[in-house]
Protein backbone atom coordinates (compact mmCIF):
# COMPACT_ATOMS: atom_id res chain seq x y z
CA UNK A 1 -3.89 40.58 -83.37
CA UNK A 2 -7.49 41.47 -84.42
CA UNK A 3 -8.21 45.39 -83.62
CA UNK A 4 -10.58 44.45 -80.74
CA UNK A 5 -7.79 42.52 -79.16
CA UNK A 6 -5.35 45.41 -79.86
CA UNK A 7 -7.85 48.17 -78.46
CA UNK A 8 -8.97 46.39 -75.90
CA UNK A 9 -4.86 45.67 -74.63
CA UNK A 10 -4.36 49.65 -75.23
CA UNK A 11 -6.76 50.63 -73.49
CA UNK A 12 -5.75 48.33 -70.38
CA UNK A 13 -1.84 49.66 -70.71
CA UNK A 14 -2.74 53.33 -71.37
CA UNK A 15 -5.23 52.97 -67.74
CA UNK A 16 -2.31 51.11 -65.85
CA UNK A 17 0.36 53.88 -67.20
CA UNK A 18 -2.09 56.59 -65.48
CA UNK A 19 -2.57 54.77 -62.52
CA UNK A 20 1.39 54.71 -62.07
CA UNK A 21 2.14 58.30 -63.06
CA UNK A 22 -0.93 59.42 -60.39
CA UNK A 23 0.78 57.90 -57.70
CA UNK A 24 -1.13 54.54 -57.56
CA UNK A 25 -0.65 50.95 -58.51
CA UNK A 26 2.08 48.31 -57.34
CA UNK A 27 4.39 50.75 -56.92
CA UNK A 28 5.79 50.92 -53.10
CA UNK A 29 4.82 53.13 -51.40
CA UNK A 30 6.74 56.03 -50.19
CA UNK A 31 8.29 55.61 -46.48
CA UNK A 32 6.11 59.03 -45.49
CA UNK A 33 2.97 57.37 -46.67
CA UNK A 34 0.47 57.09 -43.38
CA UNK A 35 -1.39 53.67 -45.19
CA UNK A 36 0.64 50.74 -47.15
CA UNK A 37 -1.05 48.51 -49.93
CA UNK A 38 -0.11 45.16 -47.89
CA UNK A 39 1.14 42.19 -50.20
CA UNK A 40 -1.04 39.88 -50.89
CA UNK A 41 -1.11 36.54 -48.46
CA UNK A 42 -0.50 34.39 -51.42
CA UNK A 43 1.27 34.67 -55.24
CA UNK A 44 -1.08 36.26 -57.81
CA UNK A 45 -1.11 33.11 -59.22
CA UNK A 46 -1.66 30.94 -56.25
CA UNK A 47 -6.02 31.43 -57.05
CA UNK A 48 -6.04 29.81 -60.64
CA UNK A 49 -8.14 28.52 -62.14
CA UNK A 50 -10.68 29.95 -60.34
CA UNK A 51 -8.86 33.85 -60.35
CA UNK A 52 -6.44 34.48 -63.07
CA UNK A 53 -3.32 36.48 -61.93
CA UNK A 54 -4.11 38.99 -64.77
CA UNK A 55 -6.91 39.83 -62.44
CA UNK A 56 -5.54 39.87 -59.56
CA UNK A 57 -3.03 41.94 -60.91
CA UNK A 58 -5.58 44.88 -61.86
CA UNK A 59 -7.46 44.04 -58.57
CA UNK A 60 -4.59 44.32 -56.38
CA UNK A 61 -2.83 46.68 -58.25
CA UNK A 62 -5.22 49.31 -59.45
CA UNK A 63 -8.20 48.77 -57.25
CA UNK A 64 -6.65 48.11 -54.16
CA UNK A 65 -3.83 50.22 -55.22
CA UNK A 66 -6.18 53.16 -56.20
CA UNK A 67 -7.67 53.38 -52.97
CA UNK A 68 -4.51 53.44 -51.10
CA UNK A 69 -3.04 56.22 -53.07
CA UNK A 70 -6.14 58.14 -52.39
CA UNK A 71 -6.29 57.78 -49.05
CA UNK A 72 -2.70 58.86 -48.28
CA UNK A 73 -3.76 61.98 -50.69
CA UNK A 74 -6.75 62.42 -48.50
CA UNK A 75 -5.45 62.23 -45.10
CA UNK A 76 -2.29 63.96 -46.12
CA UNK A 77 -1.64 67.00 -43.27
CA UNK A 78 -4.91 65.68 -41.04
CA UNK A 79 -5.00 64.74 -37.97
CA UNK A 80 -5.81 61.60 -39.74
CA UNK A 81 -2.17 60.88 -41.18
CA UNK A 82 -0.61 59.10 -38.55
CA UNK A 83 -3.50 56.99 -37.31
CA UNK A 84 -3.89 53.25 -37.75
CA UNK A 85 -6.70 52.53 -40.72
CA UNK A 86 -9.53 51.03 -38.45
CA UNK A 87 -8.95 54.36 -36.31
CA UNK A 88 -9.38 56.78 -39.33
CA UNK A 89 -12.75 54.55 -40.26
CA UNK A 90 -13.72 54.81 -37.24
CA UNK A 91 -13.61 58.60 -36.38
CA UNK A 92 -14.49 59.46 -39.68
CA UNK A 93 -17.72 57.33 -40.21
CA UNK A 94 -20.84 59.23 -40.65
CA UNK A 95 -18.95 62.57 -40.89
CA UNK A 96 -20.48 63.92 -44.51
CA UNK A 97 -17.40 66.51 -44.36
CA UNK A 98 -14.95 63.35 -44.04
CA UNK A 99 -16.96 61.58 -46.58
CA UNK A 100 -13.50 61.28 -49.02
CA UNK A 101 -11.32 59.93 -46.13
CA UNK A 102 -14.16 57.41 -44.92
CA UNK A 103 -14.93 56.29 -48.22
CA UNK A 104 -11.06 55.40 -49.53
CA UNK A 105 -9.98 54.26 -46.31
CA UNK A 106 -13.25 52.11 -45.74
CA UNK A 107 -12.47 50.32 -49.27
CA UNK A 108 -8.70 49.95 -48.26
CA UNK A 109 -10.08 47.70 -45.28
CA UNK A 110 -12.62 45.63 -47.25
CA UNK A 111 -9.82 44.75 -49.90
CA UNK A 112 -7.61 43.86 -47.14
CA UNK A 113 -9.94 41.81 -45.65
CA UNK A 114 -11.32 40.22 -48.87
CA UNK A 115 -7.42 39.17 -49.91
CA UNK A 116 -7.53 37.26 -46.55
CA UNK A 117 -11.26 36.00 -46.99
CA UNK A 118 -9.38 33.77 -49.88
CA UNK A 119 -6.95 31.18 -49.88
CA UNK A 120 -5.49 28.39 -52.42
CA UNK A 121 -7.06 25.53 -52.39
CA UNK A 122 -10.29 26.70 -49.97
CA UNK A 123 -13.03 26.03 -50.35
CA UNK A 124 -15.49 23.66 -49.30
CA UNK A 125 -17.60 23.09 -45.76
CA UNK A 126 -16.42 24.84 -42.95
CA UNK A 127 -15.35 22.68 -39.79
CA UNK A 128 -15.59 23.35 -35.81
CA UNK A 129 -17.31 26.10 -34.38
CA UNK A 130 -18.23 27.93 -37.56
CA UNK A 131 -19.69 25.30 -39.05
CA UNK A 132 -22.12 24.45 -35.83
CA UNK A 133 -23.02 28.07 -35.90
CA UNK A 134 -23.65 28.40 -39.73
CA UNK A 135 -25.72 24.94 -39.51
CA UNK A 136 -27.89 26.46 -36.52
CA UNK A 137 -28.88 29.92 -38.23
CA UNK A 138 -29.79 28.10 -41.21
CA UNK A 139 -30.49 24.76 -41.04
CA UNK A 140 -27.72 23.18 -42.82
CA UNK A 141 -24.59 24.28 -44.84
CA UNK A 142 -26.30 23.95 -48.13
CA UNK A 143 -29.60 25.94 -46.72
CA UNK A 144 -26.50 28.61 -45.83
CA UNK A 145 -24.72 27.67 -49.02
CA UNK A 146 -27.96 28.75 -50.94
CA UNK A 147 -28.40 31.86 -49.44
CA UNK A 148 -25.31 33.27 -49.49
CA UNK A 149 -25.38 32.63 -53.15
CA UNK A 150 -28.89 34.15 -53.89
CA UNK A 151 -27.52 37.36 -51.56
CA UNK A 152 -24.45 38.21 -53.37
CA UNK A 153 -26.12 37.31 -56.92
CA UNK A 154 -28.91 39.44 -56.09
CA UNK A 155 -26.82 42.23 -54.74
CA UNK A 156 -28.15 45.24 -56.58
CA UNK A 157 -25.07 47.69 -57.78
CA UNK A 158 -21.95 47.96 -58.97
CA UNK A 159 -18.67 48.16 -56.47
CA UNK A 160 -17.43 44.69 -56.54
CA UNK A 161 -17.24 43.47 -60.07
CA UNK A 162 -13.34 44.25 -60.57
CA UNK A 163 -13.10 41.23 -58.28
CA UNK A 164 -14.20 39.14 -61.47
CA UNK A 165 -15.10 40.81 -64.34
CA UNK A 166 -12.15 40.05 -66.45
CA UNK A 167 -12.40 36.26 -65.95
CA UNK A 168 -16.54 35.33 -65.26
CA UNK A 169 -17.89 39.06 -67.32
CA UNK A 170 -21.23 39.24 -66.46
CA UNK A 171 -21.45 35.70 -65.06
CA UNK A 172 -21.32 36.63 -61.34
CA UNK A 173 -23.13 33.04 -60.27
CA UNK A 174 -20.38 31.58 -61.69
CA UNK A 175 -17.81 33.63 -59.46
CA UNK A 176 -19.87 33.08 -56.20
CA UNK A 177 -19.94 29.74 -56.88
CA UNK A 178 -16.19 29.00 -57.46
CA UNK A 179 -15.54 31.24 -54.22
CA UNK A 180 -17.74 29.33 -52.13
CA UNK A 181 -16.43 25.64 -53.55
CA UNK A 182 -12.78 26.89 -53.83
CA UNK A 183 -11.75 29.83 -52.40
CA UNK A 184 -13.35 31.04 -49.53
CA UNK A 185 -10.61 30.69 -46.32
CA UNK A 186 -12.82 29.03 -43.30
CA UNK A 187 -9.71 29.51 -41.52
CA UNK A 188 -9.74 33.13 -41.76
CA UNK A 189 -13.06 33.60 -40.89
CA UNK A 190 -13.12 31.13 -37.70
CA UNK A 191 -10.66 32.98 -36.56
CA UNK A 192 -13.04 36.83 -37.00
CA UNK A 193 -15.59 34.78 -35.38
CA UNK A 194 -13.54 33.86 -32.38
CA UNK A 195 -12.05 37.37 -32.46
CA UNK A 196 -16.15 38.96 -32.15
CA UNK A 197 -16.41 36.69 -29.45
């Protein structure tokens, strides 16, 4: 093993040790905990090629994980603690004092939502009334195909990279571009749009 190899890999174990002895990661969680990191809707493997289970395991397990853990620290003896999530984002949006609890909480939501925005072999146009709707804002699915690509490779900031940093680095076209062709779960979102409805 070279020494960049053997840094790099203690670096990764010594973060994922910390993780676990704050309170965070894959561990369950406790049966008093107010928010649960929900399993994933697939097996950490279930995305390759296109998402390596070594990443999902640090996305799952430390990001998502992360956020849960500080959540449940956050909330902990609030009002807050025995509320559903979308009710503590809710009452706790644009409250600077509840800035903490909004912030974790928010982020616990988006990676639930992004785990579900995903499925194995996805992919691909969308069909029905999602893809009539996304043809009439923009013309066409490649016109909307285009500039969802150009909007999340132009996205200014960091926040979402630990979705695909350890397999695409700093190629995030890349990334967008195997989402859209062979990820991305029409399903799921047919079903938010019906939901909005």
């Amino acid at each position: 093993m070279e020494r960049r190899e053997f840094l790099k890999a203690s670096m990764n174990f010594s973060a994922l040790a910390l993780l676990h002895l704050a309170g965070f990661g894959c561990k369950p969680a406790t049966p008093s905990s107010a928010i649960k990191l929900p399993d994933l809707p697939y097996d950490k493997k279930a995305l390759e090629p296109y998402i390596s289970e070594r990443t999902m395991n640090f996305h799952h397990c430390r990001h998502h994980g992360g956020y849960v853990g500080k959540t449940n620290i956050a909330i902990a003896g609030t009002p807050y603690q025995g509320m559903p999530l979308v009710d503590i984002i809710r009452r706790t949006h644009g409250k600077p004092d509840k800035a903490t609890i909004f912030n974790n909480a928010a982020q616990v939501f988006n990676h639930n939502f992004y785990w579900n925005s995903m499925k194995p072999s996805g992919g691909g146009k969308p069909v029905g009334q999602l893809y009539q709707r996304l043809t009439e804002a923009f013309g066409s699915y490649a016109k909307f195909h285009k500039a969802f690509s150009n909007t999340a490779n132009t996205q200014f900031g960091s926040g979402w990279e630990h979705a695909y940093y350890l397999d695409y680095q700093n190629r995030r076209a890349d990334y967008v571009k195997a989402y859209l062709d062979h990820l991305v779960n029409w399903y799921f979102a047919e079903a938010k749009l019906k939901d909005a409805s």
